[in-house]
PDB file of N, CA and C in Angstrom:
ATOM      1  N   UNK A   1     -26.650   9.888  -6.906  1.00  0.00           N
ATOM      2  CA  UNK A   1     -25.873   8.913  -6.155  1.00  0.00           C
ATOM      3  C   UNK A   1     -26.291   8.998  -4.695  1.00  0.00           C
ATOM      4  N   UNK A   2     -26.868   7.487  -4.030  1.00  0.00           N
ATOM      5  CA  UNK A   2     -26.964   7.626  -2.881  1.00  0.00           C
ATOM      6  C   UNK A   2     -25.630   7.869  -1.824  1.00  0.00           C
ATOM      7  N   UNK A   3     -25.464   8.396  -0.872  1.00  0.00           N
ATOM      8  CA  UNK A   3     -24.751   8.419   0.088  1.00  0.00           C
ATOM      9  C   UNK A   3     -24.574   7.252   1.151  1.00  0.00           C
ATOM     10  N   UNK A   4     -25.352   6.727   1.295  1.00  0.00           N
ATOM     11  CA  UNK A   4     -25.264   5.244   1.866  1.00  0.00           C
ATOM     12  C   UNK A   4     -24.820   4.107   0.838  1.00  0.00           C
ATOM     13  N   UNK A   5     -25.056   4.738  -0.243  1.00  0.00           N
ATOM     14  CA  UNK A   5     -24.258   3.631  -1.171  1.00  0.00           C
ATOM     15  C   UNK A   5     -22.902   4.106  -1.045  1.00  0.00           C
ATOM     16  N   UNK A   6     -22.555   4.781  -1.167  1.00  0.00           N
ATOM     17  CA  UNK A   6     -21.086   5.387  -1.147  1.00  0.00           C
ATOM     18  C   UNK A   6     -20.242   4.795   0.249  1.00  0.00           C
ATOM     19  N   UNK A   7     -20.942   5.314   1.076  1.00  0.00           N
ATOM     20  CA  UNK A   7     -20.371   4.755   2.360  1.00  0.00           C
ATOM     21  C   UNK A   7     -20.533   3.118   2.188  1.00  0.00           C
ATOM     22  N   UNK A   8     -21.292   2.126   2.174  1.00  0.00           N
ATOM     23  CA  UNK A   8     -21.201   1.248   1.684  1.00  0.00           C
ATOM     24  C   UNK A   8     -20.142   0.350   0.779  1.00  0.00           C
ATOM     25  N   UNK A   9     -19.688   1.207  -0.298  1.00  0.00           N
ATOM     26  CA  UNK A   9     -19.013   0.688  -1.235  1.00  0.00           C
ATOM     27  C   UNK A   9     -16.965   1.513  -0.857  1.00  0.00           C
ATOM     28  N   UNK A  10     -17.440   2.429   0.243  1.00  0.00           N
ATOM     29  CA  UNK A  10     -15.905   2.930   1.228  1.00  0.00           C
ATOM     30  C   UNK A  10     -15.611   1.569   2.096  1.00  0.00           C
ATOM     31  N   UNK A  11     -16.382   1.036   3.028  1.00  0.00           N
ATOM     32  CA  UNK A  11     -16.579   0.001   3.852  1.00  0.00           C
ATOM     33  C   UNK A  11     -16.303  -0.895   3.423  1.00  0.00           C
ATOM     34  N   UNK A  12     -16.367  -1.647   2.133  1.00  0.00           N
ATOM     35  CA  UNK A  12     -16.070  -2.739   1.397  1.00  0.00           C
ATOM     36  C   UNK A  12     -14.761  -2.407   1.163  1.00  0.00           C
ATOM     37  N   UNK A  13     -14.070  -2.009   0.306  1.00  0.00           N
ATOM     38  CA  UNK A  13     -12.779  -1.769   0.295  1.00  0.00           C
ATOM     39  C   UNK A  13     -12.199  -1.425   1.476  1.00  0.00           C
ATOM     40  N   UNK A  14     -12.293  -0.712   2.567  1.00  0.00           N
ATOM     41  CA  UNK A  14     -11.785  -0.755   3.740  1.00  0.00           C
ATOM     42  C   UNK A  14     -11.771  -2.354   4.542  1.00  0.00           C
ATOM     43  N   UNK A  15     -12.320  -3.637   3.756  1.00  0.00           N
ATOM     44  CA  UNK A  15     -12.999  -4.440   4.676  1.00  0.00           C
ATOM     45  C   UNK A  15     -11.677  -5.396   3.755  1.00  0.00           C
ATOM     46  N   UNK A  16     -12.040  -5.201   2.763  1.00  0.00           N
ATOM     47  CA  UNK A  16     -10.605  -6.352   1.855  1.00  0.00           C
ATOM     48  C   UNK A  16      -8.952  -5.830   1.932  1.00  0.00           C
ATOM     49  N   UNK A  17      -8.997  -4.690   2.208  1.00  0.00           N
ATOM     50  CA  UNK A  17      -7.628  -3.624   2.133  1.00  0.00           C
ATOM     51  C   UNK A  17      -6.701  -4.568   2.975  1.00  0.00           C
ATOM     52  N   UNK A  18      -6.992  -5.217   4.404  1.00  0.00           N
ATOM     53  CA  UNK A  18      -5.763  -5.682   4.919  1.00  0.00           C
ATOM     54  C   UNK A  18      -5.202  -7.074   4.132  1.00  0.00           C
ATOM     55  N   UNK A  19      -6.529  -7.728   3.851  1.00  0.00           N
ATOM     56  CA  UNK A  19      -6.043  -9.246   2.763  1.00  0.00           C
ATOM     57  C   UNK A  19      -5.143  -8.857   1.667  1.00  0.00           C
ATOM     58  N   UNK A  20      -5.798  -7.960   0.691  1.00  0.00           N
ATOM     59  CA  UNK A  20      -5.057  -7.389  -0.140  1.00  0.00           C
ATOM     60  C   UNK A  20      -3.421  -6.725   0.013  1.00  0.00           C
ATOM     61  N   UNK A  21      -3.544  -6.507   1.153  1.00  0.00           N
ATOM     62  CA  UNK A  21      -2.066  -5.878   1.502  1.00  0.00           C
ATOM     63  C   UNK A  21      -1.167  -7.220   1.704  1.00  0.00           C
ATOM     64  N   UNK A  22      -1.988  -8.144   2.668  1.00  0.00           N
ATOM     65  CA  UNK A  22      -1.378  -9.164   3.316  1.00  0.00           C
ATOM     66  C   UNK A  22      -0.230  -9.895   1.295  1.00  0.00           C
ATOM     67  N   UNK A  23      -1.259  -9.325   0.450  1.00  0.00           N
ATOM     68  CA  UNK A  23      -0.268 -10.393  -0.285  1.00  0.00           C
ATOM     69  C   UNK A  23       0.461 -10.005  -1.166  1.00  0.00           C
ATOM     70  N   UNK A  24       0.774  -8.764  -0.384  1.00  0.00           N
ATOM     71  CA  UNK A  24       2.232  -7.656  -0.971  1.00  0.00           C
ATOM     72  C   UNK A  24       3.154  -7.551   0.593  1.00  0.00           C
ATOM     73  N   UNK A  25       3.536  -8.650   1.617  1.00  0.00           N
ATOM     74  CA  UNK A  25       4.046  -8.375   2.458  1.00  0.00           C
ATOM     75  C   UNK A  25       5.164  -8.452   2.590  1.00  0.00           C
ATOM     76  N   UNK A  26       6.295  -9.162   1.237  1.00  0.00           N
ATOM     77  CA  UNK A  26       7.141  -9.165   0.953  1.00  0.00           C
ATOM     78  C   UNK A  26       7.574  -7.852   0.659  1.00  0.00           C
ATOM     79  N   UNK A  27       6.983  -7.259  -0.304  1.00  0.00           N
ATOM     80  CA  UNK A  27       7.336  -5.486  -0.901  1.00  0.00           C
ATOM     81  C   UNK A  27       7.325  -4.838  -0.059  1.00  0.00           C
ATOM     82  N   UNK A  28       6.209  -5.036   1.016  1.00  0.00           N
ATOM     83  CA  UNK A  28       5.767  -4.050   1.974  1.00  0.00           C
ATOM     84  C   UNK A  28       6.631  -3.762   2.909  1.00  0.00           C
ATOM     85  N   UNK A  29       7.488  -5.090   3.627  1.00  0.00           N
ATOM     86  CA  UNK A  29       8.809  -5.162   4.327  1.00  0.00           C
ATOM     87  C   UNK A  29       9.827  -4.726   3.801  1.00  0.00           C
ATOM     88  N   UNK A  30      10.305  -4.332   2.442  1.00  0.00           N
ATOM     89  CA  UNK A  30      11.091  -3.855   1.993  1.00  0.00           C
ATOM     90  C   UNK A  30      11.232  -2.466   2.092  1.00  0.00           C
ATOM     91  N   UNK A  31      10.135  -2.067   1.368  1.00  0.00           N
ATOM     92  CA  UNK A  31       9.606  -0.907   1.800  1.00  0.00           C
ATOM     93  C   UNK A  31       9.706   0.055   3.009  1.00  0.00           C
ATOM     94  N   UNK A  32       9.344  -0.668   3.748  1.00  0.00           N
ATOM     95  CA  UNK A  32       9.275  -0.258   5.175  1.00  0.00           C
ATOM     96  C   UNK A  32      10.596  -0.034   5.908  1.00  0.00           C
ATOM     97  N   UNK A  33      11.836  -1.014   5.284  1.00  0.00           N
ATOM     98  CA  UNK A  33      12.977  -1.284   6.036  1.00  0.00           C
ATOM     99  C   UNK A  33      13.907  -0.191   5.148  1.00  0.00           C
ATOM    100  N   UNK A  34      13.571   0.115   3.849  1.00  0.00           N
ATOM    101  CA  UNK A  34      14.192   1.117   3.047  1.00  0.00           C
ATOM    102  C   UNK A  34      13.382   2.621   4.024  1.00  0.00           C
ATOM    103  N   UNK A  35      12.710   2.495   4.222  1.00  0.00           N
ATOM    104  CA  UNK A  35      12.252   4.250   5.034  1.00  0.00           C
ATOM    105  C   UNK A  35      12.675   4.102   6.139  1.00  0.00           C
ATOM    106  N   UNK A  36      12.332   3.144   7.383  1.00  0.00           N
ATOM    107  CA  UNK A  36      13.500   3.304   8.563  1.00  0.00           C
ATOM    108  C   UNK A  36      15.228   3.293   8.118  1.00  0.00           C
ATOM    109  N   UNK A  37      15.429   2.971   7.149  1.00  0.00           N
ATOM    110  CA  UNK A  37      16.892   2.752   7.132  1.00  0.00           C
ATOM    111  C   UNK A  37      17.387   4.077   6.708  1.00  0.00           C
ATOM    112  N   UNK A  38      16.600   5.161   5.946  1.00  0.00           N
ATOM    113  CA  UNK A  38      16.792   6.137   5.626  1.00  0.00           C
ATOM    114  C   UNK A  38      16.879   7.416   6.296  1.00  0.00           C
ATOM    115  N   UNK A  39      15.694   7.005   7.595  1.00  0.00           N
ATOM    116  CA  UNK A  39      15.121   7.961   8.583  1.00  0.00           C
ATOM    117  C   UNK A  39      15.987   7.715   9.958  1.00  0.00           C
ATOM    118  N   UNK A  40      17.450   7.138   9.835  1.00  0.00           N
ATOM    119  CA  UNK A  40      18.024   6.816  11.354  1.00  0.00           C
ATOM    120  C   UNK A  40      18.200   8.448  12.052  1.00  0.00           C
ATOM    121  N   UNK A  41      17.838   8.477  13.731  1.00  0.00           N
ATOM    122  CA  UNK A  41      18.527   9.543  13.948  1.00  0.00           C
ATOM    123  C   UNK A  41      17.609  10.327  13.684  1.00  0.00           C
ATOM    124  N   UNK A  42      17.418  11.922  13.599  1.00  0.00           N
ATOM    125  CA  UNK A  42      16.922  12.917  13.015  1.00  0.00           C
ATOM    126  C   UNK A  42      16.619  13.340  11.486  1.00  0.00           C
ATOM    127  N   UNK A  43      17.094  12.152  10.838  1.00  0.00           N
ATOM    128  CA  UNK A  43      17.250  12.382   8.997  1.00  0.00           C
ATOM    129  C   UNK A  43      16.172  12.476   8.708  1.00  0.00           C
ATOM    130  N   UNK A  44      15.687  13.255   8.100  1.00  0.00           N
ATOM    131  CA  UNK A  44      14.381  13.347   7.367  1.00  0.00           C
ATOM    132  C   UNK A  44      14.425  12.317   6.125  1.00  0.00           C
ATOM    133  N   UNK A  45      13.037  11.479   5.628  1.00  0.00           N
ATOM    134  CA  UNK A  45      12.854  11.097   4.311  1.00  0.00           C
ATOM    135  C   UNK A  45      12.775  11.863   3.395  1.00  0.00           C
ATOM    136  N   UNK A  46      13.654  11.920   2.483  1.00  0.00           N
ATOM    137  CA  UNK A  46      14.098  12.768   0.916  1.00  0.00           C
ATOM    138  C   UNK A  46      12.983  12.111   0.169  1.00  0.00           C
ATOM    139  N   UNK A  47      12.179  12.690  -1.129  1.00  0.00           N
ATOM    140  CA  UNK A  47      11.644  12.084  -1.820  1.00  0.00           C
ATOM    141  C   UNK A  47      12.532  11.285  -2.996  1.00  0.00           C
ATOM    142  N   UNK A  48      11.852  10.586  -3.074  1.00  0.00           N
ATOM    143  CA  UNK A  48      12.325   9.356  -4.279  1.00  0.00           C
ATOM    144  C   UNK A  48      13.206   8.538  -3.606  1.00  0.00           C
ATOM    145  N   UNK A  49      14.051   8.580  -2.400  1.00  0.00           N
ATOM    146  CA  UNK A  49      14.829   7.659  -1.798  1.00  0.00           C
ATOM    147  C   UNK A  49      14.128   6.591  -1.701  1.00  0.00           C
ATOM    148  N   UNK A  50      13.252   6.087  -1.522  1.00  0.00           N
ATOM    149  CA  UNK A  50      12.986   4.381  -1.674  1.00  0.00           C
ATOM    150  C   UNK A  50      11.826   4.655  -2.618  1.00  0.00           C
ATOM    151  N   UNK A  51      11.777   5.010  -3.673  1.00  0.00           N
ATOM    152  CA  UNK A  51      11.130   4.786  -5.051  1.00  0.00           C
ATOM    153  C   UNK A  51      10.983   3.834  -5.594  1.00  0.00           C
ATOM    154  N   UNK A  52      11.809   2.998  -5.553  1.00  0.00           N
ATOM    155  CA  UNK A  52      11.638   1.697  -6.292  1.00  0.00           C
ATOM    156  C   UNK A  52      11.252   0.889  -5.326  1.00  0.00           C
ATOM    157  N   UNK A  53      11.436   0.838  -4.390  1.00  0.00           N
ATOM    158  CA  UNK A  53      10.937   0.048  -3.191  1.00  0.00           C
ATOM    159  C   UNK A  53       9.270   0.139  -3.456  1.00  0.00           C
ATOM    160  N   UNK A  54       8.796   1.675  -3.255  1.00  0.00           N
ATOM    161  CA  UNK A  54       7.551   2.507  -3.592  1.00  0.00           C
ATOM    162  C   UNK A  54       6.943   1.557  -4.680  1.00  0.00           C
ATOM    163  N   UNK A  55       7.572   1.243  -6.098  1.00  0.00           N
ATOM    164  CA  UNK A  55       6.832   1.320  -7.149  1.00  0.00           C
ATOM    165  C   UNK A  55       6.533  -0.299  -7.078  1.00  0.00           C
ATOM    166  N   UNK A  56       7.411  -0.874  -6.594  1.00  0.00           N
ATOM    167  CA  UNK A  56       7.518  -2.217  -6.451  1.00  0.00           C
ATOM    168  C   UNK A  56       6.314  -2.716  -5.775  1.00  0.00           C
ATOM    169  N   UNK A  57       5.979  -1.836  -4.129  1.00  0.00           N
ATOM    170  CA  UNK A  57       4.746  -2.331  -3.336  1.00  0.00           C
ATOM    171  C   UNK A  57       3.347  -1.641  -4.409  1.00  0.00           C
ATOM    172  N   UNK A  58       3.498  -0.349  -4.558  1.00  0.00           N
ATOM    173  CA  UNK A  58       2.015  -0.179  -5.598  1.00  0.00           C
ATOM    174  C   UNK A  58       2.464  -0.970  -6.714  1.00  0.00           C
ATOM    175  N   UNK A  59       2.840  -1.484  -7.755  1.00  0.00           N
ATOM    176  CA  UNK A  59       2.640  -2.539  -8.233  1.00  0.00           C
ATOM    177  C   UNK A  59       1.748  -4.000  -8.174  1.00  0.00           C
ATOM    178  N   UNK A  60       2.820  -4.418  -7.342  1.00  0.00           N
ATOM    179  CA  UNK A  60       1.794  -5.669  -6.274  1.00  0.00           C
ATOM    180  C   UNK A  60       0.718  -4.892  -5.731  1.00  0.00           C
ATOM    181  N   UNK A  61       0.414  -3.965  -5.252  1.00  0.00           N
ATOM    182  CA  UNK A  61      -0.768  -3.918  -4.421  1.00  0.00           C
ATOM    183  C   UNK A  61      -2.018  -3.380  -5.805  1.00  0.00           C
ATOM    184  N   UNK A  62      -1.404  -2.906  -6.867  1.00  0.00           N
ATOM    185  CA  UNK A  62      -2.467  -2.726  -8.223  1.00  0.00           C
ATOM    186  C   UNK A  62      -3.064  -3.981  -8.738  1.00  0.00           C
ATOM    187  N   UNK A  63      -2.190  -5.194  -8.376  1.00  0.00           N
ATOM    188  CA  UNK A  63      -2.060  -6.479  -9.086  1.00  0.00           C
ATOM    189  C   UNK A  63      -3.164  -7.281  -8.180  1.00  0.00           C
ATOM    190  N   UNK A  64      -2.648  -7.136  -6.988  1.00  0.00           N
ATOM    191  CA  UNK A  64      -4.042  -7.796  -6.138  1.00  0.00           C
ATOM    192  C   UNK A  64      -4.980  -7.214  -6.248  1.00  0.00           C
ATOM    193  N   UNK A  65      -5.272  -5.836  -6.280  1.00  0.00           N
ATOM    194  CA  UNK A  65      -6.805  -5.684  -6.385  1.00  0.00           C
ATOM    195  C   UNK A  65      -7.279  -5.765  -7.592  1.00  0.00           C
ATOM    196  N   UNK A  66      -6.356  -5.796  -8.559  1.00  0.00           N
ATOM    197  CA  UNK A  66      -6.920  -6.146  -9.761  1.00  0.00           C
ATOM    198  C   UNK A  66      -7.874  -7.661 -10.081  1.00  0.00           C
ATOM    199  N   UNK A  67      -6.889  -8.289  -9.356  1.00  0.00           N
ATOM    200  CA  UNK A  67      -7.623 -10.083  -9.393  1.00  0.00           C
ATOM    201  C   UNK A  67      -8.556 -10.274  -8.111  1.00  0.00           C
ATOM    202  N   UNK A  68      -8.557  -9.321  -7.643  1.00  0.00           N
ATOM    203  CA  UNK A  68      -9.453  -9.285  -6.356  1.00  0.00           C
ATOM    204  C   UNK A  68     -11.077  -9.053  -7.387  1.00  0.00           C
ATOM    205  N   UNK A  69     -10.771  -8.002  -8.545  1.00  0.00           N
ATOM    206  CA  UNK A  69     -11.841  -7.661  -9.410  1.00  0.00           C
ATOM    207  C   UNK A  69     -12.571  -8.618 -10.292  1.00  0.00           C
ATOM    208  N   UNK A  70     -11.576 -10.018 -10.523  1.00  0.00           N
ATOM    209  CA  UNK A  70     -11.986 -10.728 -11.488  1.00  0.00           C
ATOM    210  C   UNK A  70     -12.995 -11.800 -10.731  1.00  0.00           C
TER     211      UNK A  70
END
C-alpha cells in the first residue's frame, strides 16, 4: 500500500465530511443542544445521557455516506 495513496484517499473524505454532515443538521442540533443542556454550570457529561440523540446523528450520518457511495 502506497502512502500517498492513503493520504490521498484521508483527504477525500476529509473533503466531503462537511456536505455529508451538512445533511444530518437537524440531528446534529439536537444533539448538540442535548450536551449543552446537560453540561450547564460545572456538570460534567455522564455517558449515555444524550444516546439517543447520539444514535439518531450516527444514523443519518451512516445513511449519507452510504448514498454518498452509490
Amino acid at each position: 500500500m502506497s502512502g500517498s495513496n492513503v493520504w490521498s484517499r484521508s483527504r477525500e473524505r476529509l473533503r466531503v465530511f462537511p456536505e455529508l454532515l451538512s445533511q444530518c443538521a437537524e440531528e446534529a442540533a439536537v444533539y448538540g443542544k442535548c450536551v449543552a443542556a446537560s453540561t450547564t454550570g460545572k456538570q460534567e457529561l455522564k455517558k449515555d445521557l444524550c444516546a439517543k440523540e447520539f444514535e439518531a446523528l450516527k444514523t443519518c450520518f451512516t445513511n449519507a455516506v452510504s448514498h454518498s457511495l452509490q
